[in-house]
N, C-alpha and C. Protein backbone atom coordinates (compact mmCIF):
# COMPACT_ATOMS: atom_id res chain seq x y z
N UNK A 1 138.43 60.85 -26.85
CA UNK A 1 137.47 59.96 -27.48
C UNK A 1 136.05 60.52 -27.41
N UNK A 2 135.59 61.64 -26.81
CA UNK A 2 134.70 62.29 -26.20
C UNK A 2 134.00 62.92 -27.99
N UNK A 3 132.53 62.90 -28.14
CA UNK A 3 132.21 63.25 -29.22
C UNK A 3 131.66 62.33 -30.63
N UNK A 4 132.93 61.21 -30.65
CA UNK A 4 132.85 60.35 -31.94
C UNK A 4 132.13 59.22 -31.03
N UNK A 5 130.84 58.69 -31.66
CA UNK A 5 130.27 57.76 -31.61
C UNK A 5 130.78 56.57 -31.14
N UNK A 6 130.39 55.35 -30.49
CA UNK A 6 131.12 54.56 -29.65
C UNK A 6 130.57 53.35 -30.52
N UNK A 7 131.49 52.29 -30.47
CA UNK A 7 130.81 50.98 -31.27
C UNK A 7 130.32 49.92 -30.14
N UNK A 8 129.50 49.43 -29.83
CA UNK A 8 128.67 48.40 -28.98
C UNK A 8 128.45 47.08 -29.58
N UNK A 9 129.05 46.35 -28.96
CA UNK A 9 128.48 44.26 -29.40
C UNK A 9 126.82 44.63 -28.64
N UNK A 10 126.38 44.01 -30.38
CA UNK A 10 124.96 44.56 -29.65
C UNK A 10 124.41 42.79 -30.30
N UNK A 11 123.87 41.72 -28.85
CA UNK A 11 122.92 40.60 -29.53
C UNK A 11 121.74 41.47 -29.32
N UNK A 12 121.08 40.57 -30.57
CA UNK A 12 119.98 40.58 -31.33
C UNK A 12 118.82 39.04 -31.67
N UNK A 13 118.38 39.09 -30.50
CA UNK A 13 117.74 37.49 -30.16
C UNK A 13 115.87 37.45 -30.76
N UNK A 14 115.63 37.01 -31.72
CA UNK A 14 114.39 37.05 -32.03
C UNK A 14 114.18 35.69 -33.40
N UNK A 15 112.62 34.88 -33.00
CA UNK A 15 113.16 34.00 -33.73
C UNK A 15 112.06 34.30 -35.53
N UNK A 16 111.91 35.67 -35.53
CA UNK A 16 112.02 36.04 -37.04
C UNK A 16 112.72 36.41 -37.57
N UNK A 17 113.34 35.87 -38.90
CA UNK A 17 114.37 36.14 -39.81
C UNK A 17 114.58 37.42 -39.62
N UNK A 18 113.36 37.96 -40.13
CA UNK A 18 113.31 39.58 -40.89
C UNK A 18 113.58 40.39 -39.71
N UNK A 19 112.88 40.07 -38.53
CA UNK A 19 113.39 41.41 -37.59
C UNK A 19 115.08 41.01 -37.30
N UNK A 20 115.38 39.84 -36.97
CA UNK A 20 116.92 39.88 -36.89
C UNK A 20 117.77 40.52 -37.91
N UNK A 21 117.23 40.35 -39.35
CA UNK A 21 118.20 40.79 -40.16
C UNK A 21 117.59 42.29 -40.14
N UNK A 22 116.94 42.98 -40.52
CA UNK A 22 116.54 44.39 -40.20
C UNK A 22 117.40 44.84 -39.36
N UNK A 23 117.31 45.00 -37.81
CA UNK A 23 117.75 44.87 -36.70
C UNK A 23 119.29 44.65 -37.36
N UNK A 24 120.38 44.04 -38.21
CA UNK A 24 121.27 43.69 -38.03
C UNK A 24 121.75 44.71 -38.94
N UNK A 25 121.06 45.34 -40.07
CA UNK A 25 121.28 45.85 -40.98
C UNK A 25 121.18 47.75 -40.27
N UNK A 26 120.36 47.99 -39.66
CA UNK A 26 119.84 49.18 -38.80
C UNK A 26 121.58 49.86 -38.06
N UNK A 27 121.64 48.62 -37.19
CA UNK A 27 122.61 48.39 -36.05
C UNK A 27 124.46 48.52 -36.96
N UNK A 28 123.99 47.89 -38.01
CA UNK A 28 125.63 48.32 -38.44
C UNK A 28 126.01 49.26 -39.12
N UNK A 29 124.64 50.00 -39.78
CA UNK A 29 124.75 51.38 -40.61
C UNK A 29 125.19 52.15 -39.40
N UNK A 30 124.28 51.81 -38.04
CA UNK A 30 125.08 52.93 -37.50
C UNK A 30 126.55 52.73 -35.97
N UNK A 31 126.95 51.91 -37.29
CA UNK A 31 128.84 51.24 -36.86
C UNK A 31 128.73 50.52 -35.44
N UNK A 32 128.02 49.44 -35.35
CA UNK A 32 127.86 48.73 -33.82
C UNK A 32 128.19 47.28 -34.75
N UNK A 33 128.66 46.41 -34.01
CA UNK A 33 129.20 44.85 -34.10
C UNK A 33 127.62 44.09 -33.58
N UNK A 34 127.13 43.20 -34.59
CA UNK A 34 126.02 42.76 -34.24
C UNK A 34 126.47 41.40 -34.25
N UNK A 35 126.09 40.43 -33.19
CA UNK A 35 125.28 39.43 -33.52
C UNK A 35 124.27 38.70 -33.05
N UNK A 36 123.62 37.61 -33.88
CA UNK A 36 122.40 37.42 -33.70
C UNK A 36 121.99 36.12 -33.38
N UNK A 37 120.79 35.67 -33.00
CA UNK A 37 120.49 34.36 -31.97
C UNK A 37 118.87 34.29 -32.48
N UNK A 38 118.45 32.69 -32.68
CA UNK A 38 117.22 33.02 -33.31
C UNK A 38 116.32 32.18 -31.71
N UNK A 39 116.76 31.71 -30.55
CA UNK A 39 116.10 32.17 -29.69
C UNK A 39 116.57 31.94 -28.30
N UNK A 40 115.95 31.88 -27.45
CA UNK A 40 116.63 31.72 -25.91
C UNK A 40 117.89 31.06 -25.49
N UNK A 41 117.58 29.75 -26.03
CA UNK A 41 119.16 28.40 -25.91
C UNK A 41 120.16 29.32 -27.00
N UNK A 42 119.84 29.55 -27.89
CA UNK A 42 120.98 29.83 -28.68
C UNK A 42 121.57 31.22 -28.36
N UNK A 43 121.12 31.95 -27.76
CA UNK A 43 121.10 33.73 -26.84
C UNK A 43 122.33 33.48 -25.99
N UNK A 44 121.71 32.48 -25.00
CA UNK A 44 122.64 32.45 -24.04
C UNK A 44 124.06 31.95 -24.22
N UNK A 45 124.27 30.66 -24.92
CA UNK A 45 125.68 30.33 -25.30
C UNK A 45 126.48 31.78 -25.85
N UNK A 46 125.57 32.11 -27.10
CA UNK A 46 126.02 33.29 -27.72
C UNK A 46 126.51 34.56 -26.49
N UNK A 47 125.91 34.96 -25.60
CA UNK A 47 126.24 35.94 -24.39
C UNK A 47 127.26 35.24 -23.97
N UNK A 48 127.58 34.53 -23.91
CA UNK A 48 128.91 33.67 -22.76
C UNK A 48 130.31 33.90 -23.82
N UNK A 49 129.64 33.50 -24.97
CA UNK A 49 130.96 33.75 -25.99
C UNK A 49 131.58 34.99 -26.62
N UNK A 50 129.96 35.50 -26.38
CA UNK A 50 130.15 37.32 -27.28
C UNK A 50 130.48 38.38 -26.37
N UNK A 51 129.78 38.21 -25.03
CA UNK A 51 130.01 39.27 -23.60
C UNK A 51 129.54 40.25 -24.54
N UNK A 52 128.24 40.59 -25.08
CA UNK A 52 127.68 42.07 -25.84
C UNK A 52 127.77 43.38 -24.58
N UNK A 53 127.65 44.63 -25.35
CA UNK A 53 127.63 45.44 -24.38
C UNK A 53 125.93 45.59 -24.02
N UNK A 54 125.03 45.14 -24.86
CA UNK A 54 123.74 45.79 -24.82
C UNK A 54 122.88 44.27 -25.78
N UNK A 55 121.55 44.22 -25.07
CA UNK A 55 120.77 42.78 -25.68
C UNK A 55 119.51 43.46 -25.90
N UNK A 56 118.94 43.34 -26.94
CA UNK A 56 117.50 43.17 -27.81
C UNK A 56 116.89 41.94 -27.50
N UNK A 57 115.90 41.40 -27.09
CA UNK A 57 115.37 40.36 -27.03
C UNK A 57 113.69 40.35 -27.44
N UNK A 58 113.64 39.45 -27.99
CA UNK A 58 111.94 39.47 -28.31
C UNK A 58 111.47 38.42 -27.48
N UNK A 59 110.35 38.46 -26.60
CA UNK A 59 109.53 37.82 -26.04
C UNK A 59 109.05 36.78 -26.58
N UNK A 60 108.04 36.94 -27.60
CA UNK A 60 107.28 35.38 -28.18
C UNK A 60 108.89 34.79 -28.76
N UNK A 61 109.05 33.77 -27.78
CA UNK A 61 110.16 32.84 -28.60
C UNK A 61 109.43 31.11 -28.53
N UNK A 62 109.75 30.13 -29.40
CA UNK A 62 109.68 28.85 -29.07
C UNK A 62 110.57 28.53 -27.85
N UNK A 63 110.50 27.42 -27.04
CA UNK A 63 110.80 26.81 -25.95
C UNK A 63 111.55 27.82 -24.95
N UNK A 64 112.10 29.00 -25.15
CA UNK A 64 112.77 29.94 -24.10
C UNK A 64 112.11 31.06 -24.67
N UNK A 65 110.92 31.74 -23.98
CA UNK A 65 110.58 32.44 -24.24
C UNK A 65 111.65 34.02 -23.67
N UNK A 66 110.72 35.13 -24.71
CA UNK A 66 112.05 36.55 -23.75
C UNK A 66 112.28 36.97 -22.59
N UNK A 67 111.33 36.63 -21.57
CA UNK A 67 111.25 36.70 -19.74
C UNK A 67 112.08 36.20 -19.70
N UNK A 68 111.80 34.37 -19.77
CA UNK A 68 113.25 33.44 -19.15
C UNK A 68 114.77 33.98 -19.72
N UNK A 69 114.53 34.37 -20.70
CA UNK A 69 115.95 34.52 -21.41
C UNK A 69 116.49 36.19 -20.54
N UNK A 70 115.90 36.55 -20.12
CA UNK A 70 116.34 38.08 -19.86
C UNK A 70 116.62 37.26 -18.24
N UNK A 71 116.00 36.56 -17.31
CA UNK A 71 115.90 35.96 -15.86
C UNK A 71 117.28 35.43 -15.80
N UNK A 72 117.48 34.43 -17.14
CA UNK A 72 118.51 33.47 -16.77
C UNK A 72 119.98 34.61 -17.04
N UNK A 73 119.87 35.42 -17.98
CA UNK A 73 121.16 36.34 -18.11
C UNK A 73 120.89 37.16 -16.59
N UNK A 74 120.26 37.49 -16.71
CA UNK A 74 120.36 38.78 -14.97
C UNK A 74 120.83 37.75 -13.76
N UNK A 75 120.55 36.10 -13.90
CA UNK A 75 121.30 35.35 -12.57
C UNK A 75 123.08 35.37 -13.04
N UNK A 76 123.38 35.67 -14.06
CA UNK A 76 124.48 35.66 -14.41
C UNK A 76 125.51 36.66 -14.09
N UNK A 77 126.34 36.60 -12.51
CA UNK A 77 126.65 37.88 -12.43
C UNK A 77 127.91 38.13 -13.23
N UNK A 78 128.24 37.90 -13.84
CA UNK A 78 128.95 38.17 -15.06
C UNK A 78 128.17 38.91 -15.98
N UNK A 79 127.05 38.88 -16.49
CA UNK A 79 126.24 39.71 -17.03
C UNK A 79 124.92 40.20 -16.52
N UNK A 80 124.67 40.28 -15.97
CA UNK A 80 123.78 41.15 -14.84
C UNK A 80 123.50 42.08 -14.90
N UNK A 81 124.97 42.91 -15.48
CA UNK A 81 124.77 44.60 -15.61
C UNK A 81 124.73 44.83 -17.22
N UNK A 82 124.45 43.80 -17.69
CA UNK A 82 124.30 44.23 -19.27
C UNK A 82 122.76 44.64 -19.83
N UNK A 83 122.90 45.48 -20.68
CA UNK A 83 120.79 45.98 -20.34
C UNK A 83 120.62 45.63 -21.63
N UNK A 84 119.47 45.23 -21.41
CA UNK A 84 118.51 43.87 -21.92
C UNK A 84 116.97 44.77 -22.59
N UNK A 85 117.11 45.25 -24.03
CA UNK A 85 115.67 45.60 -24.36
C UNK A 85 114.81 44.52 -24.80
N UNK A 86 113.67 44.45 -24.14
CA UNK A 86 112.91 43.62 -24.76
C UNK A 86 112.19 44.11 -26.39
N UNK A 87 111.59 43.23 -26.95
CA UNK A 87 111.10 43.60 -28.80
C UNK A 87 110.32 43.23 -28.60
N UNK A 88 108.60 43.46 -28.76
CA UNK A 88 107.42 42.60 -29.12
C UNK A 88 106.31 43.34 -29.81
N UNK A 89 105.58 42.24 -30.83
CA UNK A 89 104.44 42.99 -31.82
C UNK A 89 103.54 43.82 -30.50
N UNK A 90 103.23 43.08 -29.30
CA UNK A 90 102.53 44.14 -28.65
C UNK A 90 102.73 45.18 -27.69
N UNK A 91 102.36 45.89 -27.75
CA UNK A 91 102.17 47.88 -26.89
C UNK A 91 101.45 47.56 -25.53
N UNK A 92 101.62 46.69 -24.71
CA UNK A 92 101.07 46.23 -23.67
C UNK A 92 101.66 47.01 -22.09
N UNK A 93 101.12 47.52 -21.40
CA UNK A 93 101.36 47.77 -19.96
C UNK A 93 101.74 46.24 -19.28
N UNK A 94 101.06 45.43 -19.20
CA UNK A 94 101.62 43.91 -18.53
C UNK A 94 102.63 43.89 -19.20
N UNK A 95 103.13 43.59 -20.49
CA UNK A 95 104.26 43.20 -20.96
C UNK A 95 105.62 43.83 -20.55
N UNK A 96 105.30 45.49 -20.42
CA UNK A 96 106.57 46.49 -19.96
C UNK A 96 106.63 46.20 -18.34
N UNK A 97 105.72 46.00 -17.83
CA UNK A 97 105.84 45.41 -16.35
C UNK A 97 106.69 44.55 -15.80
N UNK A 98 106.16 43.02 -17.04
CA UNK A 98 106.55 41.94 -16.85
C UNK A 98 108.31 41.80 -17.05
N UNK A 99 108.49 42.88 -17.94
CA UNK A 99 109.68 42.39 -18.61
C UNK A 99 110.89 43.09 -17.70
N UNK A 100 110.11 44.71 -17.10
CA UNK A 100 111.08 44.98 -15.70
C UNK A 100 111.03 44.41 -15.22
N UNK A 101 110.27 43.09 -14.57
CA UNK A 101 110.23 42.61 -13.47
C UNK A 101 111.94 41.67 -13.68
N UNK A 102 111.63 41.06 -14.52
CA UNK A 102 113.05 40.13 -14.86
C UNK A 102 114.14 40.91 -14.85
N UNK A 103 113.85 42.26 -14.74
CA UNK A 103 115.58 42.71 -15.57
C UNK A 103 115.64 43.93 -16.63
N UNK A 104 114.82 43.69 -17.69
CA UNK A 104 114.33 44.36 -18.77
C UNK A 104 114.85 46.08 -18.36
N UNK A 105 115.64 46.53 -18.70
CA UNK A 105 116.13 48.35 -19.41
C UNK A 105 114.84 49.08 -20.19
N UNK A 106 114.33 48.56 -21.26
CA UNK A 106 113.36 49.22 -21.68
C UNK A 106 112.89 48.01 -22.74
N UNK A 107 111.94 48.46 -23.17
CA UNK A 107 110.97 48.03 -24.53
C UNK A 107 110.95 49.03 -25.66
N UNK A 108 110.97 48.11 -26.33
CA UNK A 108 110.83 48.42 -27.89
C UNK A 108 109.13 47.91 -28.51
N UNK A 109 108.69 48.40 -29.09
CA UNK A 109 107.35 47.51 -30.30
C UNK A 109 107.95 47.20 -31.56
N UNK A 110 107.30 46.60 -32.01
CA UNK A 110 108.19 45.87 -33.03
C UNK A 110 106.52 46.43 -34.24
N UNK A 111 107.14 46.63 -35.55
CA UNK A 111 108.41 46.79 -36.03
C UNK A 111 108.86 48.45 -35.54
N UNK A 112 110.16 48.51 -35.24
CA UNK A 112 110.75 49.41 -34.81
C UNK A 112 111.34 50.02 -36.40
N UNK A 113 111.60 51.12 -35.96
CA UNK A 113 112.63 52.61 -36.75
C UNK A 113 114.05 52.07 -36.43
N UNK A 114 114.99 52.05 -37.40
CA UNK A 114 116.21 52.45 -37.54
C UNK A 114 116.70 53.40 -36.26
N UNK A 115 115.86 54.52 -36.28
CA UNK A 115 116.13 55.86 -35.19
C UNK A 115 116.00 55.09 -33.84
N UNK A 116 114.70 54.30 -33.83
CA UNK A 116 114.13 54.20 -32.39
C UNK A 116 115.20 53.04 -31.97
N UNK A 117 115.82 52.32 -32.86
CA UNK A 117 117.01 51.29 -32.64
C UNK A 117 118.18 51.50 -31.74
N UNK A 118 119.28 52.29 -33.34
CA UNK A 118 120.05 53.13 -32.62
C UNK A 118 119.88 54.39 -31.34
N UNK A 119 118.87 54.32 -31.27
CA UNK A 119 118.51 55.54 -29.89
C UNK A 119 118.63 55.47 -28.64
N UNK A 120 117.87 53.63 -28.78
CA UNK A 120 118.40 52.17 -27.15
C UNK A 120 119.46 52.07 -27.03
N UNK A 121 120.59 52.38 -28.49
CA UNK A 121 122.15 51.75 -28.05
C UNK A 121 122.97 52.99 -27.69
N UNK A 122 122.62 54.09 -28.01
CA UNK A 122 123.27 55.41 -27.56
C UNK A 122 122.91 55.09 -25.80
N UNK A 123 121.46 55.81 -25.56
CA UNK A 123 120.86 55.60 -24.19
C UNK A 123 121.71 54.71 -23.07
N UNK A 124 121.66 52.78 -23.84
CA UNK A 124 121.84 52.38 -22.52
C UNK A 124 123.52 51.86 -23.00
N UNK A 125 124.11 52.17 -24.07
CA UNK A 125 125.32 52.25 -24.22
C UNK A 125 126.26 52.73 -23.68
N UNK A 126 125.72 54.23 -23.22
CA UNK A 126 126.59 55.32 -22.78
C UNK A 126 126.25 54.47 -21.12
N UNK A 127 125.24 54.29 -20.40
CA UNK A 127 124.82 53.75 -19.28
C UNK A 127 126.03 52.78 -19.16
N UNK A 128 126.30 51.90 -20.16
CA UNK A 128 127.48 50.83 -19.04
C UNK A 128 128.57 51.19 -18.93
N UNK A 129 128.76 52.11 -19.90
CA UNK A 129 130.48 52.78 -19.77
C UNK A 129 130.35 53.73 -18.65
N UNK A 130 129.59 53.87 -18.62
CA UNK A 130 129.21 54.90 -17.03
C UNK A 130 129.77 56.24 -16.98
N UNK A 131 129.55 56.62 -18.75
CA UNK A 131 129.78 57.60 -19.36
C UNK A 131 128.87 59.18 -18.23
């Protein structure tokens, strides 16, 4: 199996249309199973039902913002070891701080590349298979 590209359940939690569907469209050109959550409450049911290998999350959310939502999956030791990029319009040092602090694998800025997409799901893809 060594060589051919691996397919990843990848959620995709953000509560703008356009980056979810972007993001959904990016993610399946390059052959990964997406689905998507438009914010925190609806993330988490979705993780319990989907078990993704890898989570995108955007920070500015209504009522569950992306901290809590990355806090409440990392108490989950059932998913705990699943890595969690955060998405946000800003390029902030506090924000990449904040978001390791919860849990957070890496950050993304938004709007992101196709490349810079698929690049998180190779990276921390290969990471849970413990490739």
């Amino acid at each position: 199996m060594n060589g051919a590209p691996r397919t990843y359940k990848v959620l995709v939690i953000d509560d703008s249309n356009t980056i979810r569907r972007s993001a959904e469209i990016f993610l399946k050109q390059g052959g990964h199973e997406v689905m998507l959550a438009d914010d925190g409450f609806d993330a988490l049911s979705k993780v319990n039902d989907y078990h993704p290998n890898l989570i995108f999350c955007d920070i500015l959310m209504p009522r569950l913002d992306g901290y809590q939502t990355c806090a409440i999956i990392r108490r989950n030791p059932q998913f705990s070891g699943v890595p969690v990029v955060m998405l946000s319009s800003k390029d902030g040092v506090f924000d990449k701080a904040r978001g390791r602090m919860v849990g957070a694998q890496d950050y993304l800025t938004k709007p992101f590349t196709k490349d810079q997409l698929l690049q998180a799901v190779q990276q921390f893809g290969t990471a849970i298979q413990g490739e």
